[in-house]
C-alpha atoms as a PDB file:
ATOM      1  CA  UNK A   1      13.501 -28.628   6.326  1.00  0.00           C
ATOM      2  CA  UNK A   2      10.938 -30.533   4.224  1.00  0.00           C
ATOM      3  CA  UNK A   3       7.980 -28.282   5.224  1.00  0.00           C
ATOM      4  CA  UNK A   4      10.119 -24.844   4.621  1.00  0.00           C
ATOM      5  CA  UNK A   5      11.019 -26.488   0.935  1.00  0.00           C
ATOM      6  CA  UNK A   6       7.282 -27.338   0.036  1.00  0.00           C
ATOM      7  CA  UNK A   7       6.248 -23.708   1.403  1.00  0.00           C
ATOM      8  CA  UNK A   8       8.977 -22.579  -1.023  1.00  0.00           C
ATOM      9  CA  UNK A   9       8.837 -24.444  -4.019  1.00  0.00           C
ATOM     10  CA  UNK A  10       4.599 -24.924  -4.092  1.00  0.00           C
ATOM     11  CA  UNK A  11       2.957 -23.620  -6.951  1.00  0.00           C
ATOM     12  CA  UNK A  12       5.529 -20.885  -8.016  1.00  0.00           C
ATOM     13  CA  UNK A  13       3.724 -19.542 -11.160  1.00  0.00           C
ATOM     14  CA  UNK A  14       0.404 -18.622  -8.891  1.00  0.00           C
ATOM     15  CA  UNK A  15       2.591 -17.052  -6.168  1.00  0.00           C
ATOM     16  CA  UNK A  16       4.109 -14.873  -8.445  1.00  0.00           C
ATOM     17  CA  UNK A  17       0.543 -14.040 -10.424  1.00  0.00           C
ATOM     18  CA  UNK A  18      -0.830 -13.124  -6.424  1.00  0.00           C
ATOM     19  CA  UNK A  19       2.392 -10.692  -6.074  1.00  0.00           C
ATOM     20  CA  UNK A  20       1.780  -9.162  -9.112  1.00  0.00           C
ATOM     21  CA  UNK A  21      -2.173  -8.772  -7.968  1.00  0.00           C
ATOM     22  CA  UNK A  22      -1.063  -7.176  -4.803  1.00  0.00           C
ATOM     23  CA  UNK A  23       0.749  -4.648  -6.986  1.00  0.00           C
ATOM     24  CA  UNK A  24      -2.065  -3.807  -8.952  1.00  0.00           C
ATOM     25  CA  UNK A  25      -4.337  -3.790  -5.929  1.00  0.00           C
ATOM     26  CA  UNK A  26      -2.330  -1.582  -4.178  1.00  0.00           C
ATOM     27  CA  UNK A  27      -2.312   0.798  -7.166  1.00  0.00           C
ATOM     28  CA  UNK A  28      -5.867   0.315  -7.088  1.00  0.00           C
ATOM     29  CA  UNK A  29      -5.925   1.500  -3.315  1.00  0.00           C
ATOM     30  CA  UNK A  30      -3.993   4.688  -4.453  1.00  0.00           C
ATOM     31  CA  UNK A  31      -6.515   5.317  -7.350  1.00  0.00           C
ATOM     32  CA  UNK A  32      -9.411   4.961  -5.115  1.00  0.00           C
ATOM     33  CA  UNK A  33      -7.650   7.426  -2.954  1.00  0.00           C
ATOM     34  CA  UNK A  34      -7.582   9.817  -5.907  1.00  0.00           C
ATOM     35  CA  UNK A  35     -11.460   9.251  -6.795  1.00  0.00           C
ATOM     36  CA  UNK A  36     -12.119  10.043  -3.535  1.00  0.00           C
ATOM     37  CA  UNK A  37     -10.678  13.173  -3.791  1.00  0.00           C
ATOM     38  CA  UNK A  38     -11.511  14.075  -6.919  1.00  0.00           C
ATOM     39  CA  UNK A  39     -15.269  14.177  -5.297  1.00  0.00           C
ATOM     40  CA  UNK A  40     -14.175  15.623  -2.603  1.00  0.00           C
ATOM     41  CA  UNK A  41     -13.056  18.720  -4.609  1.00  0.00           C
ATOM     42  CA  UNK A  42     -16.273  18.947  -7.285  1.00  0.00           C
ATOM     43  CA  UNK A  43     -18.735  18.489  -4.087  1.00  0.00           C
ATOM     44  CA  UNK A  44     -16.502  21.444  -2.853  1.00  0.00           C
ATOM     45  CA  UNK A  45     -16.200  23.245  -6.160  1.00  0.00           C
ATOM     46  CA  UNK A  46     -20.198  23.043  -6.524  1.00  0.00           C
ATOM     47  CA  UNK A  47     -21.032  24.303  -3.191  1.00  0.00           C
ATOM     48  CA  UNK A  48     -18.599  27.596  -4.231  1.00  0.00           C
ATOM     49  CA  UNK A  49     -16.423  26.838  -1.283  1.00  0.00           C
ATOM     50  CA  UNK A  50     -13.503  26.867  -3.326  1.00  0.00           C
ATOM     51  CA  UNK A  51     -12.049  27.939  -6.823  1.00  0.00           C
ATOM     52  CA  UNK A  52      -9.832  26.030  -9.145  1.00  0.00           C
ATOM     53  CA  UNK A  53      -6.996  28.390  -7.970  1.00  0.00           C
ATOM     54  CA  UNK A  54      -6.772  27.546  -4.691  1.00  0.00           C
ATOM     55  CA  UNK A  55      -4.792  24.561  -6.167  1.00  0.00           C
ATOM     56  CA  UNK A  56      -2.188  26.799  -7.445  1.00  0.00           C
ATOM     57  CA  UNK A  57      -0.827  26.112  -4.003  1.00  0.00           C
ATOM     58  CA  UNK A  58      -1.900  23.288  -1.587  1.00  0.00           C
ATOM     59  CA  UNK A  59      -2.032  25.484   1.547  1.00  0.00           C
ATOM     60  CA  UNK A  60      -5.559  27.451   0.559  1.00  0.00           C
ATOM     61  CA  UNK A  61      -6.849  24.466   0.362  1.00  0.00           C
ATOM     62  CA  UNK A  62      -9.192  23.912   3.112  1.00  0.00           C
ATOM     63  CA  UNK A  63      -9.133  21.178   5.633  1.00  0.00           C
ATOM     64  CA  UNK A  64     -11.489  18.997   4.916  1.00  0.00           C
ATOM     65  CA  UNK A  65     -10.293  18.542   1.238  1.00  0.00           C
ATOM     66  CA  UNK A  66      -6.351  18.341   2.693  1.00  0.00           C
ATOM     67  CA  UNK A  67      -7.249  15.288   4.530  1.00  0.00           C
ATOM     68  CA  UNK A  68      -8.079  13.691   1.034  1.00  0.00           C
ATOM     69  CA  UNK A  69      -4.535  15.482  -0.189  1.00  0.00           C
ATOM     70  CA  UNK A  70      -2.726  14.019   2.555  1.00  0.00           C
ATOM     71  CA  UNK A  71      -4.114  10.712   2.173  1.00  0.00           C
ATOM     72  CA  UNK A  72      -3.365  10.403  -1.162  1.00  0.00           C
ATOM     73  CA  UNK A  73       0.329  11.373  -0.587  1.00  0.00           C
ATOM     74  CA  UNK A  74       0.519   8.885   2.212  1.00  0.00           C
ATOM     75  CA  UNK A  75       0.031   6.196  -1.204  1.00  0.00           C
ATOM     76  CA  UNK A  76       3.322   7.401  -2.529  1.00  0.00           C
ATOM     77  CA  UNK A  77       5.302   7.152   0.485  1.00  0.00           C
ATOM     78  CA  UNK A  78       5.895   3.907   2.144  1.00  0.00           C
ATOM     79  CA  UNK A  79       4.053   2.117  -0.995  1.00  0.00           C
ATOM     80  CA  UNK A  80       6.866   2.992  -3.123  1.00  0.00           C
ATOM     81  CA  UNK A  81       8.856   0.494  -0.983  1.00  0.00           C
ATOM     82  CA  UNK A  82       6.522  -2.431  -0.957  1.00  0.00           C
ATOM     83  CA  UNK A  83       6.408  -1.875  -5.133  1.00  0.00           C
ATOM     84  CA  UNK A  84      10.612  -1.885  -4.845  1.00  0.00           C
ATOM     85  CA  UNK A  85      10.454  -5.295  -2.390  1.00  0.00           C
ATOM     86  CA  UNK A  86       7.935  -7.123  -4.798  1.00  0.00           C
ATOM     87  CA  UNK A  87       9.608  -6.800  -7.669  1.00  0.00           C
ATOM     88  CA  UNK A  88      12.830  -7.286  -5.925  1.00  0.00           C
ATOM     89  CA  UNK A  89      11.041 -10.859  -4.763  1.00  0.00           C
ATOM     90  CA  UNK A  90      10.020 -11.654  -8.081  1.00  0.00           C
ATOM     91  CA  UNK A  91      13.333 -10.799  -9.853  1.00  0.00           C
ATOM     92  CA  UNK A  92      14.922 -12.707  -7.140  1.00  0.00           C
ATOM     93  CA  UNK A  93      12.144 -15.687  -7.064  1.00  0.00           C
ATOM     94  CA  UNK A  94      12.003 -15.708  -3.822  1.00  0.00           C
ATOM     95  CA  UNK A  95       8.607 -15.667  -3.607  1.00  0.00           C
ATOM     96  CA  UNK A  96       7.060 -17.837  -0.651  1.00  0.00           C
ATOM     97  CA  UNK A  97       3.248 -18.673   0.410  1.00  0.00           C
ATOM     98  CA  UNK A  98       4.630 -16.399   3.602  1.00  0.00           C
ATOM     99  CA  UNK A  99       5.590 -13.580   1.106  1.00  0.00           C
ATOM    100  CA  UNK A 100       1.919 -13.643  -0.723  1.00  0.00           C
ATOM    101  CA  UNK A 101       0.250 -13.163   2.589  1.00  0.00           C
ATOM    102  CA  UNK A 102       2.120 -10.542   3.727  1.00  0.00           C
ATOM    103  CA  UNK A 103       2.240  -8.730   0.479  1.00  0.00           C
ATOM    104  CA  UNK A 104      -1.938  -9.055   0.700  1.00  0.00           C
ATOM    105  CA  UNK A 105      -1.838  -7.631   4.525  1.00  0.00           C
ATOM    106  CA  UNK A 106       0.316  -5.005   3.410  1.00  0.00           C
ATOM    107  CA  UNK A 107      -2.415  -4.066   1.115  1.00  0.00           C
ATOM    108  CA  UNK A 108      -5.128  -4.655   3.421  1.00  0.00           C
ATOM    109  CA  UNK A 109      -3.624  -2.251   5.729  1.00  0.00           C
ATOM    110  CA  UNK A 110      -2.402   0.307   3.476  1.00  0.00           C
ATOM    111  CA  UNK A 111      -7.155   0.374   2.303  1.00  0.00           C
ATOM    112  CA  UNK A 112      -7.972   0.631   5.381  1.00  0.00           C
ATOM    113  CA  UNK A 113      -5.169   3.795   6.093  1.00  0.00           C
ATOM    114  CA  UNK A 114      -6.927   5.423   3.313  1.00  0.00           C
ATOM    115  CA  UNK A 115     -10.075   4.120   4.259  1.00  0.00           C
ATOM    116  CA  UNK A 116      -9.504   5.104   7.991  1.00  0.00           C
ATOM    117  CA  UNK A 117      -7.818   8.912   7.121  1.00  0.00           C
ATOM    118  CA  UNK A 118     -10.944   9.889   4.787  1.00  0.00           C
ATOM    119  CA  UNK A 119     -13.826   8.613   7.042  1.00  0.00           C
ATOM    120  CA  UNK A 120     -13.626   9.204  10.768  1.00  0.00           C
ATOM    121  CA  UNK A 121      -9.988   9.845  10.672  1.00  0.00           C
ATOM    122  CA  UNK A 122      -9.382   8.782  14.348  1.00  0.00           C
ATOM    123  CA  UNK A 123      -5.617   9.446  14.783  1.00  0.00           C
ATOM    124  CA  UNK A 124      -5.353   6.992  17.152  1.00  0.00           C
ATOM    125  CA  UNK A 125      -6.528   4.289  14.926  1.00  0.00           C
ATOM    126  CA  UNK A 126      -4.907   5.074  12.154  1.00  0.00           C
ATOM    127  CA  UNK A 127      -1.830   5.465  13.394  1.00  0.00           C
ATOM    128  CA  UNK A 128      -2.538   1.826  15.180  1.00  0.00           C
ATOM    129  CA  UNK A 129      -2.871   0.892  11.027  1.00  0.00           C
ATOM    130  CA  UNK A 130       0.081   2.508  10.470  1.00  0.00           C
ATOM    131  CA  UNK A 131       2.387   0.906  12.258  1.00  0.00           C
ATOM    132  CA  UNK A 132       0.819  -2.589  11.594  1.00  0.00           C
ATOM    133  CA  UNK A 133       1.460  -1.885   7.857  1.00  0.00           C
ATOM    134  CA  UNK A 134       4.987  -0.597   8.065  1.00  0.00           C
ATOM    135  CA  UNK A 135       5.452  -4.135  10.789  1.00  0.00           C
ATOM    136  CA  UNK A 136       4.211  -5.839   7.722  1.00  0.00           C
ATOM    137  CA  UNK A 137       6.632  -4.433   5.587  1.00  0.00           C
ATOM    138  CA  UNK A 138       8.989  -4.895   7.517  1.00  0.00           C
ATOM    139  CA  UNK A 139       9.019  -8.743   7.984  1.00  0.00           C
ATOM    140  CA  UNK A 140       8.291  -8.796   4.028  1.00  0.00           C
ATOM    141  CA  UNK A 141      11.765  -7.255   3.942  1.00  0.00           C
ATOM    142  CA  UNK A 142      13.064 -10.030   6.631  1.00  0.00           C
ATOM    143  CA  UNK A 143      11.381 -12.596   4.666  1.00  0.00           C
ATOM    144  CA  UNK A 144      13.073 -11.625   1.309  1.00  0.00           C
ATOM    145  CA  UNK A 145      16.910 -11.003   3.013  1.00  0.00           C
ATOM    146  CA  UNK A 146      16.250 -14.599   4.803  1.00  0.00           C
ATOM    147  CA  UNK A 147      15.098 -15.679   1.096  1.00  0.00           C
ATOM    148  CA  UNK A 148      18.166 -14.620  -0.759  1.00  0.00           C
ATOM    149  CA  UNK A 149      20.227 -15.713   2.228  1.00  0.00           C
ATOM    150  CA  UNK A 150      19.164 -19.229   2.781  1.00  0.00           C
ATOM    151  CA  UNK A 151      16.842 -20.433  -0.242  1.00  0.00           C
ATOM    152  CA  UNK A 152      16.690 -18.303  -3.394  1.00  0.00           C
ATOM    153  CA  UNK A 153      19.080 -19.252  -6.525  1.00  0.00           C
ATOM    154  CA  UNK A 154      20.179 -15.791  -6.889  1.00  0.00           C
END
């Protein structure tokens, strides 16, 4: 039980500080997703292959820019979870050296999604990413109910 408690109790502050980086780096990933798109559309707009109201709905868009759409919904899907189990960790402080990692893999991941989807898009890969990041989630989520369970002074 001693190595679980100083994988628990070591260096709380800078856990916490990394958590709070992973948030803002996985808003980061979302705003890069935006950028993205954003010149997606202008390069699009200057070569006259579309006009600013083909945004009044999303379906005249054409495909190539509804990729960049689609990825940038994909950041406020499943994200929106990881933001809700973070901050749940932190109020909860049950952060561990385990949760920081995953947190960052989760991130990692969730790039190179976006990062897969708006390059060469191979479904088969991404979807490979996928399901790695939402595995990653998911044993951030075990990690925090085995937290509050066993550990956390909540």
């Amino acid at each position: 039980m001693d190595a679980f408690t100083l994988v628990w109790d070591f260096a709380p502050v800078v856990k916490n500080k990394l958590l709070f980086l992973a948030i803002a780096a996985q808003m980061g990933v979302a705003i890069y997703g935006y950028s993205k798109m954003s010149a997606a559309r202008l390069k699009a707009r200057s070569e006259n292959r579309i006009v600013p109201n083909d945004y009044k709905a999303l379906d005249s868009e054409p495909d190539d820019l509804r990729v960049y759409t689609r990825a940038v919904a994909n950041q406020f899907e499943m994200p929106v979870l990881f933001y809700a189990l973070v901050l749940a960790i932190l109020l909860a402080g049950s952060a561990s050296w385990i949760t920081v990692a995953l947190a960052w893999i989760y991130v990692a991941l969730r790039f190179a999604h976006l990062r897969e989807m708006i390059t060469e898009n191979r479904v088969i890969l991404r979807r490979r990413i996928f399901i790695r990041s939402t595995q990653t989630l998911l044993l951030l989520l075990l990690d925090f109910v085995i937290a509050v369970l066993f550990w956390a002074q909540v």
